[in-house]
C-alpha atoms as a PDB file:
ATOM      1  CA  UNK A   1     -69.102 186.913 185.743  1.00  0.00           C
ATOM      2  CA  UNK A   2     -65.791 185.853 187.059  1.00  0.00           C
ATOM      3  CA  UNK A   3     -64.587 189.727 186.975  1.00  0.00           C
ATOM      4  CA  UNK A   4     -67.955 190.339 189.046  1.00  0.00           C
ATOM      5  CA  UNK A   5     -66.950 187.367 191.631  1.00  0.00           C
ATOM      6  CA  UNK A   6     -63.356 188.575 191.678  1.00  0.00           C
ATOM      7  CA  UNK A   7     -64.186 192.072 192.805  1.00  0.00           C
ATOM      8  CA  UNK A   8     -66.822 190.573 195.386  1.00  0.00           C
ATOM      9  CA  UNK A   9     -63.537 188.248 196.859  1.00  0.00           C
ATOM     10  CA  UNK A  10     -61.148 191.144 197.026  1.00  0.00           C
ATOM     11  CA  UNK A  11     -63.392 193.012 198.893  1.00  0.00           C
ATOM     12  CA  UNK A  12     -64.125 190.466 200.993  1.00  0.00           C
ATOM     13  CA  UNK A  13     -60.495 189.904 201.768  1.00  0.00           C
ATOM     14  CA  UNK A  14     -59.943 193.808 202.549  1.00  0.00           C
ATOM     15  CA  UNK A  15     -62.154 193.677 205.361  1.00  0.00           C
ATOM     16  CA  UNK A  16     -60.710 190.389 206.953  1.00  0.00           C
ATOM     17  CA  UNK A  17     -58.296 191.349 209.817  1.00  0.00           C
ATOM     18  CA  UNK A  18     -56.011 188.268 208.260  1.00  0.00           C
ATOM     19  CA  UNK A  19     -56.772 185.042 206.503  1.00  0.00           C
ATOM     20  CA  UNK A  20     -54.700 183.204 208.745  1.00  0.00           C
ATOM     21  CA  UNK A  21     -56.243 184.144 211.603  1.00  0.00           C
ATOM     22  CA  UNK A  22     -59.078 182.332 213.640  1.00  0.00           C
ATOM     23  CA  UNK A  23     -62.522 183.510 213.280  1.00  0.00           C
ATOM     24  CA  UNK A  24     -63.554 186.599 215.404  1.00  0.00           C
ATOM     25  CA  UNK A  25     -66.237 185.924 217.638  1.00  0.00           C
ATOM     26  CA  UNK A  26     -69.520 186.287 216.620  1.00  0.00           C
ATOM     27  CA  UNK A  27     -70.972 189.454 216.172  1.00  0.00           C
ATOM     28  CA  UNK A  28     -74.600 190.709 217.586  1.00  0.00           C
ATOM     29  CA  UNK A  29     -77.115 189.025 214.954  1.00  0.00           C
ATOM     30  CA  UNK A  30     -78.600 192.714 213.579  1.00  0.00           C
ATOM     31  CA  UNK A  31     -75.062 193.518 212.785  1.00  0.00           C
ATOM     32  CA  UNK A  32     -74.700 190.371 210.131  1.00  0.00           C
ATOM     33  CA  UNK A  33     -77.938 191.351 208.753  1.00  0.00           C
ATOM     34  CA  UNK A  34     -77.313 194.364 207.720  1.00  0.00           C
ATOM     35  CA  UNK A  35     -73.824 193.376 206.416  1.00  0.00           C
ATOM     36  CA  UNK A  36     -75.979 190.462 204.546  1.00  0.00           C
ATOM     37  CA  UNK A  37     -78.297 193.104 203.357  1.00  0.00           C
ATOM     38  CA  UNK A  38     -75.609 195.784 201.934  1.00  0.00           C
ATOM     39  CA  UNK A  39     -74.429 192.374 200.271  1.00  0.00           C
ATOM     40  CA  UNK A  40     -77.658 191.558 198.377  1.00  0.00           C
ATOM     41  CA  UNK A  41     -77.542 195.448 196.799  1.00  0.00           C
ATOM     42  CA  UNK A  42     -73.744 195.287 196.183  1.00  0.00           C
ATOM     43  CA  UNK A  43     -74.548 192.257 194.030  1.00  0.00           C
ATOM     44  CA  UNK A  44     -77.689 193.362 192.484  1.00  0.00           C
ATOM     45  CA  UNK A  45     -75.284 196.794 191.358  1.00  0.00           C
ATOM     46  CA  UNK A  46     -72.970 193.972 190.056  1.00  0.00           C
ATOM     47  CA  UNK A  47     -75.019 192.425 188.164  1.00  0.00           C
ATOM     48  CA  UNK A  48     -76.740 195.618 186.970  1.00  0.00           C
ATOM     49  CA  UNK A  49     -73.225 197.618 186.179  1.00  0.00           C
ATOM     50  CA  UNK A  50     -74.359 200.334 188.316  1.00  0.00           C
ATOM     51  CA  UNK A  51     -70.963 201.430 189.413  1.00  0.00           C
ATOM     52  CA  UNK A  52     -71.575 204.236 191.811  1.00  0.00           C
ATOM     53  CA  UNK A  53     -73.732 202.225 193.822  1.00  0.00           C
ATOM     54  CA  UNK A  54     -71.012 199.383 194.271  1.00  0.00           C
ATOM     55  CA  UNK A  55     -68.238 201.795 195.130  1.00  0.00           C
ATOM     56  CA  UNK A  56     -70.593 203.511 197.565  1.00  0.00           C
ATOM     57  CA  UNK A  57     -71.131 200.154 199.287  1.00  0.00           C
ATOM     58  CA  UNK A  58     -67.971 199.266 199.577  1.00  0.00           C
ATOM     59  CA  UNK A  59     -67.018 202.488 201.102  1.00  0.00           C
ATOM     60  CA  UNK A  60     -69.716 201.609 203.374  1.00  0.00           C
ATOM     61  CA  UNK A  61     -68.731 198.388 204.667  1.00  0.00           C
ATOM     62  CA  UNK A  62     -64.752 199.507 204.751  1.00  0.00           C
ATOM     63  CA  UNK A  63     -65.557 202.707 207.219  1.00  0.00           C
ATOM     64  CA  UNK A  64     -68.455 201.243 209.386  1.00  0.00           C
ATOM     65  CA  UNK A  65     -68.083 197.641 208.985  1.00  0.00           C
ATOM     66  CA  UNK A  66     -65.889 195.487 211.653  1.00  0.00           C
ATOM     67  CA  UNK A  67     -63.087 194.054 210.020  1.00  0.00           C
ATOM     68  CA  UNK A  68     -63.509 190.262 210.855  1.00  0.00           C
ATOM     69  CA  UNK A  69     -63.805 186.996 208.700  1.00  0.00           C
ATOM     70  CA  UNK A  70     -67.210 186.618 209.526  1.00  0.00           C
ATOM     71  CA  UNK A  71     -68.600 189.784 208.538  1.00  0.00           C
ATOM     72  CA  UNK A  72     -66.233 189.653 205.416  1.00  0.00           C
ATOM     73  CA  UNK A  73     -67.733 185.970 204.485  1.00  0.00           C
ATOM     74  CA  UNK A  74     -71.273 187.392 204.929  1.00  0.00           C
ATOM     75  CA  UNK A  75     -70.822 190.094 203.044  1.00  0.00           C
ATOM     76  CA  UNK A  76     -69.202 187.966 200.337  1.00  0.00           C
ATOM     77  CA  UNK A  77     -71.696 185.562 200.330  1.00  0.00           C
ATOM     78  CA  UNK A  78     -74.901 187.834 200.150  1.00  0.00           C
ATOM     79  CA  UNK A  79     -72.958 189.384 197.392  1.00  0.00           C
ATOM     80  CA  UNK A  80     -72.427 186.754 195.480  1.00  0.00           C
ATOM     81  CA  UNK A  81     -75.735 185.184 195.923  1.00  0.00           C
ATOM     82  CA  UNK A  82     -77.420 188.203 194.884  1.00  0.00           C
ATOM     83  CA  UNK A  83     -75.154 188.890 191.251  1.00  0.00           C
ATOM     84  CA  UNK A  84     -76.072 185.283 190.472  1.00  0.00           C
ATOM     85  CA  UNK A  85     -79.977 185.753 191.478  1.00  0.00           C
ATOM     86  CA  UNK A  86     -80.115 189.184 189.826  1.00  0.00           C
ATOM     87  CA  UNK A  87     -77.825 187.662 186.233  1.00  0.00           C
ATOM     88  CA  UNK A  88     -80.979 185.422 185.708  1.00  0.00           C
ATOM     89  CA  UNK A  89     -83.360 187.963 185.066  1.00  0.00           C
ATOM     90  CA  UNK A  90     -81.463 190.973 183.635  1.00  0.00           C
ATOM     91  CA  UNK A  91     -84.053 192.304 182.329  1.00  0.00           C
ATOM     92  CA  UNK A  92     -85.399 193.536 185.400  1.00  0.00           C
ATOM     93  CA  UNK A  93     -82.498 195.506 187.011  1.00  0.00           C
ATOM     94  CA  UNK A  94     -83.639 198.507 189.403  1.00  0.00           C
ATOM     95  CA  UNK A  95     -82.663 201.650 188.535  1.00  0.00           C
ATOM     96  CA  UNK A  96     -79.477 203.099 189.487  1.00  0.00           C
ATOM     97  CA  UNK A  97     -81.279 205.622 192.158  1.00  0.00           C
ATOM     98  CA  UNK A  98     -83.733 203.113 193.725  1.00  0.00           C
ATOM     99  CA  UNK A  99     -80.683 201.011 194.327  1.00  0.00           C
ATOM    100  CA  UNK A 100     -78.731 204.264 196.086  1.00  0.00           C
ATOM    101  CA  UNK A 101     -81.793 204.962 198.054  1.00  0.00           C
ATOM    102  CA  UNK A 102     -81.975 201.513 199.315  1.00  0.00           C
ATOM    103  CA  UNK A 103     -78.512 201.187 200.208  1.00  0.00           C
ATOM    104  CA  UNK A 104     -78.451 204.544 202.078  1.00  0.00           C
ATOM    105  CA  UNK A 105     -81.770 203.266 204.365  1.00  0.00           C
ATOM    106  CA  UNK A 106     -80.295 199.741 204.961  1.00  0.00           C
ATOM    107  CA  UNK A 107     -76.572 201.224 205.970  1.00  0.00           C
ATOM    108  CA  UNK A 108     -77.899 204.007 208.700  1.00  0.00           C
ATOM    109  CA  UNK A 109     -77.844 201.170 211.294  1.00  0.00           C
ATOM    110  CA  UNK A 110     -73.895 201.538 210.469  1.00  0.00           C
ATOM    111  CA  UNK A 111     -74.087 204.951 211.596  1.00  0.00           C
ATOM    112  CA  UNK A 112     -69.931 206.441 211.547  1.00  0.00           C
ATOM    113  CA  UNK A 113     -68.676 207.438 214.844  1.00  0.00           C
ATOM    114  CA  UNK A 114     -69.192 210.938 214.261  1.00  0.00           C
ATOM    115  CA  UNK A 115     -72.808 211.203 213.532  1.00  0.00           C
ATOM    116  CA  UNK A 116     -73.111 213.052 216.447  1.00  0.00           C
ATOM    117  CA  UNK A 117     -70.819 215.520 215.851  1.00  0.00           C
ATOM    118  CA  UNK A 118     -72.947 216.700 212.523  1.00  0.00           C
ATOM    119  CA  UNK A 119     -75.775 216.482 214.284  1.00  0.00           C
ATOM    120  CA  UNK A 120     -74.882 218.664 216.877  1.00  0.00           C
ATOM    121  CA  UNK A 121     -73.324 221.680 214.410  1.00  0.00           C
ATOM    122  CA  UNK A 122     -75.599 224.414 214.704  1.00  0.00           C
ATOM    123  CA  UNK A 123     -77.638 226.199 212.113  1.00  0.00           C
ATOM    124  CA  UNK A 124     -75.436 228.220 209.466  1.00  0.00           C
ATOM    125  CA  UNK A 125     -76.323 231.979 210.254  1.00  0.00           C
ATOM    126  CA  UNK A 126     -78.171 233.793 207.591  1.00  0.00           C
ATOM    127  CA  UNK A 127     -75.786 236.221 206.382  1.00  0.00           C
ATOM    128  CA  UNK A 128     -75.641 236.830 202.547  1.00  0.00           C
ATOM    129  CA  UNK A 129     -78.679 234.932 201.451  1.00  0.00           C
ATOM    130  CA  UNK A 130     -80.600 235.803 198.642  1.00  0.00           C
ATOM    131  CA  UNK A 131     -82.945 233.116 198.263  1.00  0.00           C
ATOM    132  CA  UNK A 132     -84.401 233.927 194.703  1.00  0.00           C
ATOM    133  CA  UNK A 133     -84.365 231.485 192.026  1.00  0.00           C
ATOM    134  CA  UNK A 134     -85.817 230.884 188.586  1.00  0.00           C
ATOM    135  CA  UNK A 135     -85.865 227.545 187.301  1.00  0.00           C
ATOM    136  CA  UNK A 136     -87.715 224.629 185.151  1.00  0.00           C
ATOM    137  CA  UNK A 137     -89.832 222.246 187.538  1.00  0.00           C
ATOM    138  CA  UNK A 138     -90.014 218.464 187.097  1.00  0.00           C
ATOM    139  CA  UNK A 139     -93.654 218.825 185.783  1.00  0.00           C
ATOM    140  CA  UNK A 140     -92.102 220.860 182.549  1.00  0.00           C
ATOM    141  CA  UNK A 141     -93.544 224.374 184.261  1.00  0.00           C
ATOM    142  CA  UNK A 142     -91.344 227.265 185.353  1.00  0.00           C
ATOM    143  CA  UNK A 143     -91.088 227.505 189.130  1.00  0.00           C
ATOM    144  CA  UNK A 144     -89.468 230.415 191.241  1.00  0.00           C
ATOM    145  CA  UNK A 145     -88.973 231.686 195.258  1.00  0.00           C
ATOM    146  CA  UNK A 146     -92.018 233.444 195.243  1.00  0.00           C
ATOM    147  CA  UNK A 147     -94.669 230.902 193.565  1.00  0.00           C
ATOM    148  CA  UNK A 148     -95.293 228.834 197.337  1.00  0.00           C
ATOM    149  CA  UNK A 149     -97.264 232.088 198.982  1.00  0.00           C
ATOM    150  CA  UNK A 150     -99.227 229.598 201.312  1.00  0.00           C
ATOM    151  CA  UNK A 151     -96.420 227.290 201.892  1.00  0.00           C
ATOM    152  CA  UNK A 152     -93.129 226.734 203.620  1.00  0.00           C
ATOM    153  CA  UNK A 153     -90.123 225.985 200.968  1.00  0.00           C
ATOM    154  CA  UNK A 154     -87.635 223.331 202.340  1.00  0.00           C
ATOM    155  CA  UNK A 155     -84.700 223.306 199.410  1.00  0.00           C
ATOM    156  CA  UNK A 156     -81.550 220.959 198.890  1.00  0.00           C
ATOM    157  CA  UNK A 157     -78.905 221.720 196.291  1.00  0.00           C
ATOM    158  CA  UNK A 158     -77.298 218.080 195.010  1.00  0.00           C
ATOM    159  CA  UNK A 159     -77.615 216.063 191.691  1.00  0.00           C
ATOM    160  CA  UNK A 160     -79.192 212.655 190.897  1.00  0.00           C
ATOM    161  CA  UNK A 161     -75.750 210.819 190.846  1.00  0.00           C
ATOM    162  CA  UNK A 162     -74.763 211.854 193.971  1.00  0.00           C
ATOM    163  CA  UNK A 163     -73.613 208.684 196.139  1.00  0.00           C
ATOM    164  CA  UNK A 164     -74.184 209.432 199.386  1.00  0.00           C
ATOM    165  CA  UNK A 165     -74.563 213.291 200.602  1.00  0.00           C
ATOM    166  CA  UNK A 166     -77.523 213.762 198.436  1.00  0.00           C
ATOM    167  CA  UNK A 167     -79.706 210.782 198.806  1.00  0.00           C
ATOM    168  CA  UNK A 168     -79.006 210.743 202.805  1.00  0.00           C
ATOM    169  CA  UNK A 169     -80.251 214.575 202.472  1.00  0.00           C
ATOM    170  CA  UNK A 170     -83.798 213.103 200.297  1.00  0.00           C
ATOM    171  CA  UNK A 171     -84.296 210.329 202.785  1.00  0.00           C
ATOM    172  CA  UNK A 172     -84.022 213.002 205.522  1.00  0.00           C
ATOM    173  CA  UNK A 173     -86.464 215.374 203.960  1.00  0.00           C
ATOM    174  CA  UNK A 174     -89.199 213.027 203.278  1.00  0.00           C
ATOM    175  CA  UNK A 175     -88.832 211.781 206.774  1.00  0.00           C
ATOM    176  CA  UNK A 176     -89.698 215.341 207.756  1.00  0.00           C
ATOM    177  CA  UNK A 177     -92.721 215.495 206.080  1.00  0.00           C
ATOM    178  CA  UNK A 178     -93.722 212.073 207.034  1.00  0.00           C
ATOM    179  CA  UNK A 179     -93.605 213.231 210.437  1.00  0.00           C
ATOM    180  CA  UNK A 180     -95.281 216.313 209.822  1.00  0.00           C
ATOM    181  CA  UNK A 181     -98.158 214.801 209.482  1.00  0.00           C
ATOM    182  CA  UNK A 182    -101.207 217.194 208.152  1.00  0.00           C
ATOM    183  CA  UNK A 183     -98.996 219.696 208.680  1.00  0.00           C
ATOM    184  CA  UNK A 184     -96.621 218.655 205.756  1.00  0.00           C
ATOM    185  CA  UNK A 185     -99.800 220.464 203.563  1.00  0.00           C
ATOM    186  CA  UNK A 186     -98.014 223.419 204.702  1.00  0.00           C
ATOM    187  CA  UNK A 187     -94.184 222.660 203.301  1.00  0.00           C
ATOM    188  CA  UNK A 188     -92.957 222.100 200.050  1.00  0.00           C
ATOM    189  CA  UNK A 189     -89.722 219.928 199.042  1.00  0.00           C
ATOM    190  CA  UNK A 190     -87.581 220.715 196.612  1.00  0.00           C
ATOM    191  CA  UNK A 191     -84.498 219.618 195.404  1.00  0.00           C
ATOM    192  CA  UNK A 192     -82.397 221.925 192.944  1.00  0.00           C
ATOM    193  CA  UNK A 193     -80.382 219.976 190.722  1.00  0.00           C
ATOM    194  CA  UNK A 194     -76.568 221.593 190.053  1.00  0.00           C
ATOM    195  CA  UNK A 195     -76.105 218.983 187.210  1.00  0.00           C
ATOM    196  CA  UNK A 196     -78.089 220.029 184.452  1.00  0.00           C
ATOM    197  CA  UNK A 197     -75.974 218.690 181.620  1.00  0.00           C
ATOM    198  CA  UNK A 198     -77.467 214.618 182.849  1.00  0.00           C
ATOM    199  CA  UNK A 199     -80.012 215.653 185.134  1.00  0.00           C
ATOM    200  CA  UNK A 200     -83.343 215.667 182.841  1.00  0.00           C
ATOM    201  CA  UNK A 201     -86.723 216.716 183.780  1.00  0.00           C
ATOM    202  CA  UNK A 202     -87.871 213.195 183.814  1.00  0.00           C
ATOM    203  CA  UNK A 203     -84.540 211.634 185.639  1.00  0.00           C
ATOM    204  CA  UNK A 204     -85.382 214.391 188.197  1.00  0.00           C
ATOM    205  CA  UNK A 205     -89.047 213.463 188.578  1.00  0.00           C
ATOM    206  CA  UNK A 206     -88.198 209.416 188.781  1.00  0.00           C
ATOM    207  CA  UNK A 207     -85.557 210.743 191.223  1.00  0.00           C
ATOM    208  CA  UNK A 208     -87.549 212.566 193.578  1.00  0.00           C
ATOM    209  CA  UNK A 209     -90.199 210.370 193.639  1.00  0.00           C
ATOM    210  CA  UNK A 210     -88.260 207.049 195.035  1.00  0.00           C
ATOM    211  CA  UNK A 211     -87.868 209.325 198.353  1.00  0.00           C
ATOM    212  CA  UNK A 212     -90.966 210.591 198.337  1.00  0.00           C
ATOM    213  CA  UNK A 213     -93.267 212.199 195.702  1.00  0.00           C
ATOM    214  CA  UNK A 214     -94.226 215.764 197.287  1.00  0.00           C
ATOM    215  CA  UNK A 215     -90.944 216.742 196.569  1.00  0.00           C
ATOM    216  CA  UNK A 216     -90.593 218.969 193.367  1.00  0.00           C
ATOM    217  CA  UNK A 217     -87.409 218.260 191.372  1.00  0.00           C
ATOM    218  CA  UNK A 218     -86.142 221.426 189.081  1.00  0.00           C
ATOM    219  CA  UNK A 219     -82.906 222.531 187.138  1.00  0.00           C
ATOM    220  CA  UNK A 220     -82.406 224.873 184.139  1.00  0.00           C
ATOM    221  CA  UNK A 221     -80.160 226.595 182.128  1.00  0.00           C
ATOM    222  CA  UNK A 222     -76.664 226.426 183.427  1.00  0.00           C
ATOM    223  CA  UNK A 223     -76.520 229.724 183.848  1.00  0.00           C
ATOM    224  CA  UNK A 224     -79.978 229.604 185.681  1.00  0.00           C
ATOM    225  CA  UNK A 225     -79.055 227.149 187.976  1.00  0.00           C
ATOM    226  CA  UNK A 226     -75.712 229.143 188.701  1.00  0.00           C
ATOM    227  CA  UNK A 227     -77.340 232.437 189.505  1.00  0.00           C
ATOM    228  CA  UNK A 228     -79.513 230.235 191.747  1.00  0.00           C
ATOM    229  CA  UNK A 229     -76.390 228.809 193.873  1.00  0.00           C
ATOM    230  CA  UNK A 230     -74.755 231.469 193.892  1.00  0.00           C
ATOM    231  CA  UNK A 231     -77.822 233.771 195.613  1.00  0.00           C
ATOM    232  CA  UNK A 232     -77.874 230.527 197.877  1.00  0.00           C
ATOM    233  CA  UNK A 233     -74.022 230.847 198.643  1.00  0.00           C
ATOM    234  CA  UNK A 234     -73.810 227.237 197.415  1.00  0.00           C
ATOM    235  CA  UNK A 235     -70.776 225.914 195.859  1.00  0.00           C
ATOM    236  CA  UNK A 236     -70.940 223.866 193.010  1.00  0.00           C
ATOM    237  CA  UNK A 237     -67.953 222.465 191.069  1.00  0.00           C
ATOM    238  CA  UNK A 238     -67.175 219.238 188.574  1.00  0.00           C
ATOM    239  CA  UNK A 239     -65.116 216.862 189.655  1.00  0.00           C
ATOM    240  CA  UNK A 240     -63.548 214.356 186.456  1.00  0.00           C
ATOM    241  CA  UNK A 241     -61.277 211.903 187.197  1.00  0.00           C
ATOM    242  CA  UNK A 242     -58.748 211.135 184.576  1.00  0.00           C
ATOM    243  CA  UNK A 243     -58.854 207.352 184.891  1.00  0.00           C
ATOM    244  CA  UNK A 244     -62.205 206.991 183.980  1.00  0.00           C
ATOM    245  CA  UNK A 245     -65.170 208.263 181.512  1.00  0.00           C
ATOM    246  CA  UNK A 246     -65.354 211.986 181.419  1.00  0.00           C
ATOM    247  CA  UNK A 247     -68.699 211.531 181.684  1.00  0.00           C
ATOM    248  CA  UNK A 248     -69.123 210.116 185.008  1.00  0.00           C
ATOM    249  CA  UNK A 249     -67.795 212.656 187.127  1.00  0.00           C
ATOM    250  CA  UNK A 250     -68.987 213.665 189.882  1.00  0.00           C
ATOM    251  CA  UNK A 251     -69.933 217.062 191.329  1.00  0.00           C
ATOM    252  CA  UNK A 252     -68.680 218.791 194.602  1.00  0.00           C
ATOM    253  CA  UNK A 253     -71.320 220.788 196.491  1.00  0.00           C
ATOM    254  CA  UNK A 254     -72.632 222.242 199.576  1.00  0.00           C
ATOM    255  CA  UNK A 255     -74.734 220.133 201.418  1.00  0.00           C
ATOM    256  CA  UNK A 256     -77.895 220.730 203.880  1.00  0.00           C
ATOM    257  CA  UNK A 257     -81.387 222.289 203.402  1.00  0.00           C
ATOM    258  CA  UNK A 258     -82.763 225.921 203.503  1.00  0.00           C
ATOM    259  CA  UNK A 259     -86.242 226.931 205.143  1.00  0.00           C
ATOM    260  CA  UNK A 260     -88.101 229.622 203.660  1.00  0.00           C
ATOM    261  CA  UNK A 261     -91.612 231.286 204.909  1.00  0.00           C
ATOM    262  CA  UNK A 262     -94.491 231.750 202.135  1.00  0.00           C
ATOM    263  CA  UNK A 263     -93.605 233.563 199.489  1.00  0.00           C
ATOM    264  CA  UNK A 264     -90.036 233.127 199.475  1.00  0.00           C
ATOM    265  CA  UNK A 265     -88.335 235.155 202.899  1.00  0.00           C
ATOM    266  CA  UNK A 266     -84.947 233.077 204.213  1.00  0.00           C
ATOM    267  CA  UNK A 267     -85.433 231.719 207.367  1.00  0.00           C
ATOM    268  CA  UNK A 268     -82.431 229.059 208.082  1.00  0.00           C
ATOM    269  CA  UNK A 269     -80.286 226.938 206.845  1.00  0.00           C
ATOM    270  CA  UNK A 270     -79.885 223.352 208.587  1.00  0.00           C
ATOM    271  CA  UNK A 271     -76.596 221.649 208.421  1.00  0.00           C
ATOM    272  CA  UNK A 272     -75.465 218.262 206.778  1.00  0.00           C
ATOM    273  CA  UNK A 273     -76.847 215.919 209.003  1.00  0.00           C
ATOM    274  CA  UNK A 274     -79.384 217.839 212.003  1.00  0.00           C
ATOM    275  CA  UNK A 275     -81.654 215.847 213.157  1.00  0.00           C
ATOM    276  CA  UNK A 276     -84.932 214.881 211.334  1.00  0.00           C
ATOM    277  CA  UNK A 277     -87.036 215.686 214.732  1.00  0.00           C
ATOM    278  CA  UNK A 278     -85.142 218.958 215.355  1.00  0.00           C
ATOM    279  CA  UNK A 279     -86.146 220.178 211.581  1.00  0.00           C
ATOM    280  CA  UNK A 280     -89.463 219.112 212.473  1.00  0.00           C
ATOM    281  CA  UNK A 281     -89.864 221.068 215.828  1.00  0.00           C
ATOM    282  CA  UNK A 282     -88.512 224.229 214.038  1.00  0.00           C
ATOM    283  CA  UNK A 283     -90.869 223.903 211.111  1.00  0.00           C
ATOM    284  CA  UNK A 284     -94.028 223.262 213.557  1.00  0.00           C
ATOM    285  CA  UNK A 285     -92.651 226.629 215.285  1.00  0.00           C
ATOM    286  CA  UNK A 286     -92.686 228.593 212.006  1.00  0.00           C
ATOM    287  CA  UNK A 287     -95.961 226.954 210.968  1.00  0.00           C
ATOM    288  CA  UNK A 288     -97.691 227.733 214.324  1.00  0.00           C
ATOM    289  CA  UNK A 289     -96.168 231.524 214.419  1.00  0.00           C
ATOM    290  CA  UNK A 290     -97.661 231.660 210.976  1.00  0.00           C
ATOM    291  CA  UNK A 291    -100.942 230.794 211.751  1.00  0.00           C
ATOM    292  CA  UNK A 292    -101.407 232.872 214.316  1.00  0.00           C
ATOM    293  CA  UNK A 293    -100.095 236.592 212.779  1.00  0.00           C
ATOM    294  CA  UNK A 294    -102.351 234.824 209.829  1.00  0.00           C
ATOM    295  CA  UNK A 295    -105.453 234.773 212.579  1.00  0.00           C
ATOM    296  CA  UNK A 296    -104.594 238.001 214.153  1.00  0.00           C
ATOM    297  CA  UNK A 297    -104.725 239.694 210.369  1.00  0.00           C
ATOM    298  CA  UNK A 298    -107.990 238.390 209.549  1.00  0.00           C
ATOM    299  CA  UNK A 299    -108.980 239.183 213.424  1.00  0.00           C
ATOM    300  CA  UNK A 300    -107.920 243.182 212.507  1.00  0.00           C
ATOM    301  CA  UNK A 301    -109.267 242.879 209.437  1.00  0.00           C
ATOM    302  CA  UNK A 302    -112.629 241.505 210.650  1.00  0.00           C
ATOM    303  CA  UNK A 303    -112.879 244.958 213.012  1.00  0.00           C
END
């Protein structure tokens, strides 16, 4: 416990501009809460020894998080408060990826400066893409590019330990169908996992689900999954740092989502971070051009 406290304090102490300094004014009330909130996970992590979720929030609160004694106290506090609260009933620790997922909602008020600048990169161009695959789904059943004939495929690349990338990319794609509305009958999620040495079929399905459960988790063989990426042009490579367990490393890969029409033809590839209502207006395009060569065909046909 005092190891737990001790990491809580130093952290603390890295974002305070100096301890011998007066208090900063006080900041706007929302921005204490959601320090106070990123506090309560960091401890619950703590408590929990989920590891990747505590170094994610402290990377959090170190690049978006003013650096006054306030904020630092606040986040101490909620921290600490939590790790006791969540050491009384062990037991009942949330899983490592609920915890992620939670973090990565309650921090997007602590959007970095540069947001913008990802938002505004434009779509990769098309060149190269082979979007064919042949992998194991979630449900246990074998599921390839050409299986969703009536539907829209919207496809991530990323693995179930990913701290941030991955679960900001999940959170963004079940917003999409969320706002979709009826028309998210029409699209199916997937999410391609490039780690299949931890990633199980079950992991993938809990996964999935905590962002939202129309989206399909798969994986496969590794050389399955690497023919996959590769006709994707997605790089995928294992990352092990020598100071800790070899078997928490972490995996380097390209990030953003691919659109494909029914029955498998490429169609774009949105960038890291474009806006939720931007992949929504260019899905209700496809949808709508769809729908009406689909009317025009039975119109001919009907002749």
């Amino acid at each position: 416990m005092m190891h737990f406290r001790t990491l809580a304090s130093a952290l603390a102490s890295a974002m305070a501009i100096s301890l011998s300094m007066p208090a900063a004014s006080a900041e706007p009330d929302p921005v204490r809460a959601v320090v106070a909130t990123l506090g309560n996970i960091n401890g619950r992590a703590l408590a929990c020894g989920h590891a990747e979720v505590v170094s994610r929030a402290k990377s959090i609160v170190i690049a978006r998080v003013a650096k006054t004694r306030e904020l630092g106290e606040a986040y101490e506090q909620a921290t600490s408060e939590a790790f006791l609260a969540q050491g009384q009933r062990k037991a009942e620790c949330p899983p490592r990826a609920a915890l992620m997922v939670e973090l990565e909602v309650a921090a997007r008020p602590l959007n970095p400066p540069n947001a913008h600048q990802l938002a505004a990169t434009p779509d990769m161009p098309e060149v190269g893409i082979n979007p064919r695959y042949l992998l194991q789904a979630a449900n246990g059943r074998a599921v390839m590019d050409g299986d969703f004939k009536d539907r829209f495929q919207l496809i991530t690349f990323g693995y179930t330990f990913c701290p941030d990338i991955c679960p900001t990319t999940l959170l963004e794609m079940a917003a999409v169908l969320k706002q979709l509305g009826d028309d998210a009958a029409r699209v199916q999620g997937l999410f391609i996992s490039v780690d299949p040495e931890r990633d199980t079929l079950v992991q993938l399905r809990n996964y999935t689900g905590f962002f939202d459960a129309r989206i399909l988790g798969a994986t496969g063989s590794p050389e399955l999954v690497r023919r996959a990426a590769d006709n994707f042009k997605v790089r995928y490579e294992k990352v092990i740092d020598p100071k800790v367990n070899p078997a928490h490393y972490a995996v380097d890969h390209t990030a953003g989502m691919f659109l494909l029409a029914p029955g498998g033809q490429f169609l774009a590839k949105f960038p890291y971070g474009k806006p939720v209502d931007e992949v929504v207006a260019r899905l209700r395009e496809e949808i709508a051009r769809r729908a009406s060569t689909d009317g025009a065909s039975l119109q001919g046909a009907s002749k």
